[in-house]
N, C-alpha and C. Protein backbone atom coordinates (compact mmCIF):
# COMPACT_ATOMS: atom_id res chain seq x y z
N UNK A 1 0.83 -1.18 0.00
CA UNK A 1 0.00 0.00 0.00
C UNK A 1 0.88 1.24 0.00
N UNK A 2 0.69 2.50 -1.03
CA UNK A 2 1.19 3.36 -0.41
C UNK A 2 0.29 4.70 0.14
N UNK A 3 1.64 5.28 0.95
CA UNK A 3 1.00 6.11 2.27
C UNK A 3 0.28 7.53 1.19
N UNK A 4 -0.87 8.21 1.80
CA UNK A 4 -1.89 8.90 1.05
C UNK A 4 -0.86 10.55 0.89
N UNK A 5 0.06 10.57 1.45
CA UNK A 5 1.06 11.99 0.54
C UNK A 5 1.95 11.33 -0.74
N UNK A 6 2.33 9.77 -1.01
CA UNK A 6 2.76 9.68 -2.21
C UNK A 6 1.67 9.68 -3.38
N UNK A 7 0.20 9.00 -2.61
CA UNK A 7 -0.89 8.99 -3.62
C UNK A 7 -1.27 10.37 -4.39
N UNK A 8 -1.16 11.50 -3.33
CA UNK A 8 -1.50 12.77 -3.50
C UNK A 8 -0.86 13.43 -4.56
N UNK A 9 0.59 13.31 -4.83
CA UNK A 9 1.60 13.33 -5.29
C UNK A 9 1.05 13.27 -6.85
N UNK A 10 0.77 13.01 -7.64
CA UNK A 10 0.29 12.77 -8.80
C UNK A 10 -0.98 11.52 -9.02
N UNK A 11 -2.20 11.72 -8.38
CA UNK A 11 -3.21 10.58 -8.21
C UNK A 11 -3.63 10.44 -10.25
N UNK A 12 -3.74 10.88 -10.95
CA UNK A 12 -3.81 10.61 -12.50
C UNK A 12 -3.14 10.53 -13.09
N UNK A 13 -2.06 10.69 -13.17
CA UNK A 13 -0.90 10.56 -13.97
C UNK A 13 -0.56 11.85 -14.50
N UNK A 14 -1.37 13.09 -14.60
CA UNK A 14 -1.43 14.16 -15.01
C UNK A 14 -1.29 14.97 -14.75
N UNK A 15 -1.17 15.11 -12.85
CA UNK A 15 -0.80 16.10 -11.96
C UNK A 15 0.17 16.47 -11.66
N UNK A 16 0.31 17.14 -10.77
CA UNK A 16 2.06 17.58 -9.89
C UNK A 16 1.05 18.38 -8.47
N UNK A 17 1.81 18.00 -7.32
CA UNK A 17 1.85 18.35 -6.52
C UNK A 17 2.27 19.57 -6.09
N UNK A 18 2.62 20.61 -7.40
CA UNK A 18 2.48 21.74 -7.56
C UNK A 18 1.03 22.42 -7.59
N UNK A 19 0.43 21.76 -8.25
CA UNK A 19 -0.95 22.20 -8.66
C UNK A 19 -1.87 22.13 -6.96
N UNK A 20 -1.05 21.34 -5.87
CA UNK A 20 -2.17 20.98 -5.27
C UNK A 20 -2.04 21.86 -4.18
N UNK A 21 -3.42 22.48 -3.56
CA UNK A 21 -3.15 23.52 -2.68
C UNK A 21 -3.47 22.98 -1.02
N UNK A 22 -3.57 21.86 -1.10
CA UNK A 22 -4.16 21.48 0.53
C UNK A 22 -3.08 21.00 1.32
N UNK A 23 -3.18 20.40 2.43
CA UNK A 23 -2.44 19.62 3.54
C UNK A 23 -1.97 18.62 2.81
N UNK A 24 -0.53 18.49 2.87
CA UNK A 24 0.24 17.24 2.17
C UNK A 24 0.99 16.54 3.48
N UNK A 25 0.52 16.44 4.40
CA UNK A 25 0.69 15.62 5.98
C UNK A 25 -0.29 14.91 6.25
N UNK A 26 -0.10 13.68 5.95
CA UNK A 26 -1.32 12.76 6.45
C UNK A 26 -0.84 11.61 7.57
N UNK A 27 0.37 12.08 8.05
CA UNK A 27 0.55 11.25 8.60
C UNK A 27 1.17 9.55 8.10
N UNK A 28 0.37 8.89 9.46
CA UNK A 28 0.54 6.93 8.53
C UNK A 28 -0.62 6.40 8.23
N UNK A 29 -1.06 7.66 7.33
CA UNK A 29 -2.29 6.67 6.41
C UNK A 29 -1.92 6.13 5.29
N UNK A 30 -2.26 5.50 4.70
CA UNK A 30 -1.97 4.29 3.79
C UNK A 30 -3.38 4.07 2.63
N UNK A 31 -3.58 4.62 1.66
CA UNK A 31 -4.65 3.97 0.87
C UNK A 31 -4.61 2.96 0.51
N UNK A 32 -6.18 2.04 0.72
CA UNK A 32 -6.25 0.85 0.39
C UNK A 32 -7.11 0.95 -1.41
N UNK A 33 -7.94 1.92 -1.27
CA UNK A 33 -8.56 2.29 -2.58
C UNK A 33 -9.06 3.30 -2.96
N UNK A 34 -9.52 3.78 -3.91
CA UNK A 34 -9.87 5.57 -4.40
C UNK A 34 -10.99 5.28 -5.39
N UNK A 35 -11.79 6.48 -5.39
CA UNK A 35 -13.00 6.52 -6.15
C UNK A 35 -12.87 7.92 -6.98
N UNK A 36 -13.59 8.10 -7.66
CA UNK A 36 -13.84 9.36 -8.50
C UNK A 36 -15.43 9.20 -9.16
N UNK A 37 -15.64 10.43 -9.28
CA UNK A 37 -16.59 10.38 -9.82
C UNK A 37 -17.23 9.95 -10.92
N UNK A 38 -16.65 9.77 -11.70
CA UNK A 38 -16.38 8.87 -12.49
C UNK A 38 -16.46 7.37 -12.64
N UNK A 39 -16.09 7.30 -11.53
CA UNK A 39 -16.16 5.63 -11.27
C UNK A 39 -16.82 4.49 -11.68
N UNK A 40 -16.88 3.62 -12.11
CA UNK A 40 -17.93 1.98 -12.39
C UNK A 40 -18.25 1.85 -11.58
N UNK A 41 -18.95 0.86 -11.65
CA UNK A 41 -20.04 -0.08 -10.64
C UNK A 41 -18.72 -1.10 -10.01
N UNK A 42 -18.12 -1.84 -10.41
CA UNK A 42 -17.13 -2.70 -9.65
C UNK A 42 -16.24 -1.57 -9.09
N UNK A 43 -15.75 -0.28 -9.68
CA UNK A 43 -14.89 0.20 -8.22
C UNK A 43 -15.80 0.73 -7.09
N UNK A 44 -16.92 1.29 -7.35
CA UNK A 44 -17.86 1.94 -6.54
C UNK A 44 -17.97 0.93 -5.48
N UNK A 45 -18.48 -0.64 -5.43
CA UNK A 45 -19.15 -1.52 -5.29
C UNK A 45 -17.38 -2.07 -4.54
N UNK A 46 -16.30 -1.83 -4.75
CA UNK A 46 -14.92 -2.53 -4.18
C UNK A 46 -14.94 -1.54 -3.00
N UNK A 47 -14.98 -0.03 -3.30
CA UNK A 47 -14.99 0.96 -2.24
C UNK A 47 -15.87 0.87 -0.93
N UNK A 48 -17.09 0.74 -1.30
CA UNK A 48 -17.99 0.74 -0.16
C UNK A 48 -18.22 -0.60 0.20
N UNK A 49 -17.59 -1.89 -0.26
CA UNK A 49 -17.41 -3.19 0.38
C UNK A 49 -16.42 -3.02 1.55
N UNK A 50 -15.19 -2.29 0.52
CA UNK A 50 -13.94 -2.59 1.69
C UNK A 50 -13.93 -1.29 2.80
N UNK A 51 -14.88 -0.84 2.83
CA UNK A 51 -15.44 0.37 3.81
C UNK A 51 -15.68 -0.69 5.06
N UNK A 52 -16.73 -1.16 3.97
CA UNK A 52 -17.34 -2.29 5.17
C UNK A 52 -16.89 -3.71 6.33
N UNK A 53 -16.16 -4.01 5.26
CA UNK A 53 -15.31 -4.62 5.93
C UNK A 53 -14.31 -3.94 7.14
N UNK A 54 -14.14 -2.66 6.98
CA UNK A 54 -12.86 -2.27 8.13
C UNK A 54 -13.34 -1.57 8.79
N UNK A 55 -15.20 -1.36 9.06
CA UNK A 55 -15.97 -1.62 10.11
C UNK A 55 -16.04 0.31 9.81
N UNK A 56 -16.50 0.74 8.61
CA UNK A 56 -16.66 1.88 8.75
C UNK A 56 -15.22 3.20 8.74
N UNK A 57 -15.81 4.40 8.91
CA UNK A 57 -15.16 5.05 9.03
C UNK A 57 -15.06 5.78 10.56
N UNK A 58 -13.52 5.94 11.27
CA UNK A 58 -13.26 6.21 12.23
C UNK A 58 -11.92 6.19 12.88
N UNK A 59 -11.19 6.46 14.01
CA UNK A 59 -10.02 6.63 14.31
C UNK A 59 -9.13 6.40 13.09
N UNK A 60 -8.73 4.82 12.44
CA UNK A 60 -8.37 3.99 11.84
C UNK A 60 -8.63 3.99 10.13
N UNK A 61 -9.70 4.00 9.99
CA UNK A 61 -10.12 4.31 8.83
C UNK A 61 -10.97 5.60 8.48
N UNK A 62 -9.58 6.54 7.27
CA UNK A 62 -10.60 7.53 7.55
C UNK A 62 -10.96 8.38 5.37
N UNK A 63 -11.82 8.63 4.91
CA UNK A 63 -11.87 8.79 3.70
C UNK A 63 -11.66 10.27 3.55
N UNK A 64 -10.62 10.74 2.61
CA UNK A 64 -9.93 11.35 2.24
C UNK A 64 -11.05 12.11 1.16
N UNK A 65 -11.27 13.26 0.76
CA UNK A 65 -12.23 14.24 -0.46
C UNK A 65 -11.08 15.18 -0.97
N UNK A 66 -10.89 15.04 -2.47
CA UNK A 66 -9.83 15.83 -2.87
C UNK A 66 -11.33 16.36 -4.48
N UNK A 67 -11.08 18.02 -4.45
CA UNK A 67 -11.69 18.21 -6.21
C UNK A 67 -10.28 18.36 -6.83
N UNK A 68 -11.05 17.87 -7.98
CA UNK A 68 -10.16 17.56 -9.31
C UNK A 68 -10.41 18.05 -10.44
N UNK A 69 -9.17 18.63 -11.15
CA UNK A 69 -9.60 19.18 -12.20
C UNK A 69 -10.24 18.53 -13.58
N UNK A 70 -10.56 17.10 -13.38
CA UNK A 70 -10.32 16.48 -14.80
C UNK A 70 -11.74 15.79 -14.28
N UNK A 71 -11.67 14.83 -13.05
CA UNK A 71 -13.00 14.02 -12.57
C UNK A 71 -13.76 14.91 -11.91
N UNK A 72 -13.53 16.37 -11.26
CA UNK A 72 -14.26 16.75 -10.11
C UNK A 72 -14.17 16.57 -9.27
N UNK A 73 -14.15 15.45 -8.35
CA UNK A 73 -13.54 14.93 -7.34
C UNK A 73 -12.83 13.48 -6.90
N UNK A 74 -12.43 13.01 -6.14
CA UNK A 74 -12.08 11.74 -6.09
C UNK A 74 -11.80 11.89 -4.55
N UNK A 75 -11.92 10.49 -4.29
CA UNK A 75 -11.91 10.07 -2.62
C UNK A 75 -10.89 8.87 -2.43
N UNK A 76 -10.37 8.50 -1.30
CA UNK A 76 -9.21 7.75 -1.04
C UNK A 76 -9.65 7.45 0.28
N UNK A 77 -9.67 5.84 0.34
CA UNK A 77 -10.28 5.23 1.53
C UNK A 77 -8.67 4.72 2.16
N UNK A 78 -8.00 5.39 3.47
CA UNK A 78 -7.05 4.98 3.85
C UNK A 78 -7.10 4.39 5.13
N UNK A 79 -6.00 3.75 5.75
CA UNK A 79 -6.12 3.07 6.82
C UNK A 79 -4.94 3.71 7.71
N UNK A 80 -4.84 3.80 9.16
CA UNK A 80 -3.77 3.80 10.07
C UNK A 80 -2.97 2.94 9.98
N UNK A 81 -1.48 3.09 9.82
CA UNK A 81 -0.53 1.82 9.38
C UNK A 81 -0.68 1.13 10.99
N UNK A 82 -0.06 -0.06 11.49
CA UNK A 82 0.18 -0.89 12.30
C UNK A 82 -0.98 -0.88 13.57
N UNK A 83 -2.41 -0.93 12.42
CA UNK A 83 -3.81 -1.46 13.18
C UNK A 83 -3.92 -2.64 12.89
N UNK A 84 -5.47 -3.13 13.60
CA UNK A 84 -6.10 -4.36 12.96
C UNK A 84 -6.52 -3.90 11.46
N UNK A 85 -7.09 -2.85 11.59
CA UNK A 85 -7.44 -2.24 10.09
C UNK A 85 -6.30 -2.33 8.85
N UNK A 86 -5.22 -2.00 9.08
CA UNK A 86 -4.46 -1.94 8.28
C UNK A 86 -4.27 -3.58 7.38
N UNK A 87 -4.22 -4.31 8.34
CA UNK A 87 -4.45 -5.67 8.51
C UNK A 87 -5.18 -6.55 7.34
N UNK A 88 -6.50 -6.02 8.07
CA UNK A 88 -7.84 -6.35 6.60
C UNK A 88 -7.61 -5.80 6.07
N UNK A 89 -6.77 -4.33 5.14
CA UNK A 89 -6.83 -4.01 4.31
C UNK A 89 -5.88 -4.46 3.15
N UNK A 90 -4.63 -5.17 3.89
CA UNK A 90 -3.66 -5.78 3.52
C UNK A 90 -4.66 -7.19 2.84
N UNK A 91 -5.25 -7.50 3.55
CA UNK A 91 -6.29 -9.00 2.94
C UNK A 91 -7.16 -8.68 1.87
N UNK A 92 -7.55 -7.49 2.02
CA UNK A 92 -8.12 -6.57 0.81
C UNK A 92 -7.37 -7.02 -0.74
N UNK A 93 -6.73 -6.04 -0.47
CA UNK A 93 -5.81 -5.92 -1.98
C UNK A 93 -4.68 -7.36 -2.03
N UNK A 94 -4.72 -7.96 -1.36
CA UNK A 94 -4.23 -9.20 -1.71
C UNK A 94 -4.98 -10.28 -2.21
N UNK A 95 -6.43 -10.07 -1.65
CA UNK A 95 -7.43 -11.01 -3.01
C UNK A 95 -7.54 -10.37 -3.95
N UNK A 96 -7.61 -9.36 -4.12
CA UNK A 96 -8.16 -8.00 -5.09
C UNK A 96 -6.82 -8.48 -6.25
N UNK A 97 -5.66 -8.74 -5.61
CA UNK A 97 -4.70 -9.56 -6.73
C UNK A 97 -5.27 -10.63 -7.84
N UNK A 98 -5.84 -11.65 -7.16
CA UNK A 98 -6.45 -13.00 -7.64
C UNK A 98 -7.91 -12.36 -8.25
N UNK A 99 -8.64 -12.02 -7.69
CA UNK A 99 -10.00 -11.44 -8.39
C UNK A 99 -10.56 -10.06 -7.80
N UNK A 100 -11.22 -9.55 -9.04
CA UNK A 100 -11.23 -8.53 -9.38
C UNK A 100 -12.33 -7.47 -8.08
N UNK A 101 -13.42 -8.69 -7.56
CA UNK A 101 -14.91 -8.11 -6.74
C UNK A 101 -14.09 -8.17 -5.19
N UNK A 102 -14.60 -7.32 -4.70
CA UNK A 102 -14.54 -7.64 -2.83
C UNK A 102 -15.68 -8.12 -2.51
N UNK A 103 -16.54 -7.95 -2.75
CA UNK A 103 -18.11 -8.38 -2.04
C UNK A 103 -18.94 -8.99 -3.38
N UNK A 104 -19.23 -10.23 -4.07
CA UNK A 104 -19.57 -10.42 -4.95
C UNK A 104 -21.65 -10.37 -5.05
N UNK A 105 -22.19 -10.34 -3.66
CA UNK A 105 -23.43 -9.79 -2.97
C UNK A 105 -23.58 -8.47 -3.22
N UNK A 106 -22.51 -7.51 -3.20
CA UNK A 106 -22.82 -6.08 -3.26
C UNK A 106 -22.70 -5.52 -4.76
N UNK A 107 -21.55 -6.23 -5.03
CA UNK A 107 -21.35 -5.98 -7.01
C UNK A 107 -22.30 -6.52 -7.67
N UNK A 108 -23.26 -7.56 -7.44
CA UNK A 108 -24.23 -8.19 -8.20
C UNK A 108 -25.38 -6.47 -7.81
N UNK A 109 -25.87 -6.44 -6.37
CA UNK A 109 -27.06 -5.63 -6.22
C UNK A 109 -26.61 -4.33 -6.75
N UNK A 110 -25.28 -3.64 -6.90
CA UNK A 110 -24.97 -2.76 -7.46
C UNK A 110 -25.55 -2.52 -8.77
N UNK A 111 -25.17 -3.59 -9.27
CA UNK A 111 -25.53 -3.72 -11.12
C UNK A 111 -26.88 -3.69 -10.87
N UNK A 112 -27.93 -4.00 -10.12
CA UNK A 112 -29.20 -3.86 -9.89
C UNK A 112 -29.33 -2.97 -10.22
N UNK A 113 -29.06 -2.17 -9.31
CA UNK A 113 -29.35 -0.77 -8.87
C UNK A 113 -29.60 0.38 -10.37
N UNK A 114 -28.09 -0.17 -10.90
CA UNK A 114 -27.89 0.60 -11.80
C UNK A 114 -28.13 0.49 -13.01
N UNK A 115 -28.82 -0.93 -13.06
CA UNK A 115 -29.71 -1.05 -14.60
C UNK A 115 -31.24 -0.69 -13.78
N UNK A 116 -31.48 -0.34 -13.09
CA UNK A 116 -32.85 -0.33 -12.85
C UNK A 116 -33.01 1.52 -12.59
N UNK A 117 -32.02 2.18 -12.99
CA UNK A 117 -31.64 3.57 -12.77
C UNK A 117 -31.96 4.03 -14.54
């Protein structure tokens, strides 16, 4: 995982951390995943799974709101390094290696949602 001031650092490939005007101290947070507005149904549906899994947002896990010039905005779900959280999030992106869904219950009702939209 890396920590959410290297993510910040150029999150599109298109940026510079010149451009960016906020707090570049986050401490030992660590992103496990990021959204934009933009987003699909499988990242939307990976984001608010692996929310769920690390029991919400709080001390430990906390979601990051950056606007953007290209998406509008984008969000970064990070964790406190050397928690239990950090932990599951490490279990996260290590299935997320092997297959693509975190919650294959929430990515199915997602697609619900959003053909019925």
């Amino acid at each position: 995982m890396k920590k959410l001031e290297e993510v910040i650092k150029n999150p599109s490939g298109f940026d510079s951390l010149a451009n960016y005007m906020g707090d570049t101290e986050f401490g030992d947070l660590y992103v496990v995943l990021t959204r934009s507005r933009d987003s699909g149904t499988l990242e939307e549906s990976n984001f608010r799974s692996a929310l769920q899994l690390l029991g919400d947002e709080g001390d430990n896990v906390v979601i990051h709101r950056f606007g953007h010039w290209a998406c509008g905005w984008w969000e970064a779900l990070t964790v406190r390094g050397g928690t239990k959280e950090y932990v599951i999030a490490e279990n996260i992106l290590k299935n997320l290696e092997t297959y693509p869904v975190v919650d294959e219950q929430d990515y199915s009702d997602l697609q619900c949602e959003r053909g019925e939209e």
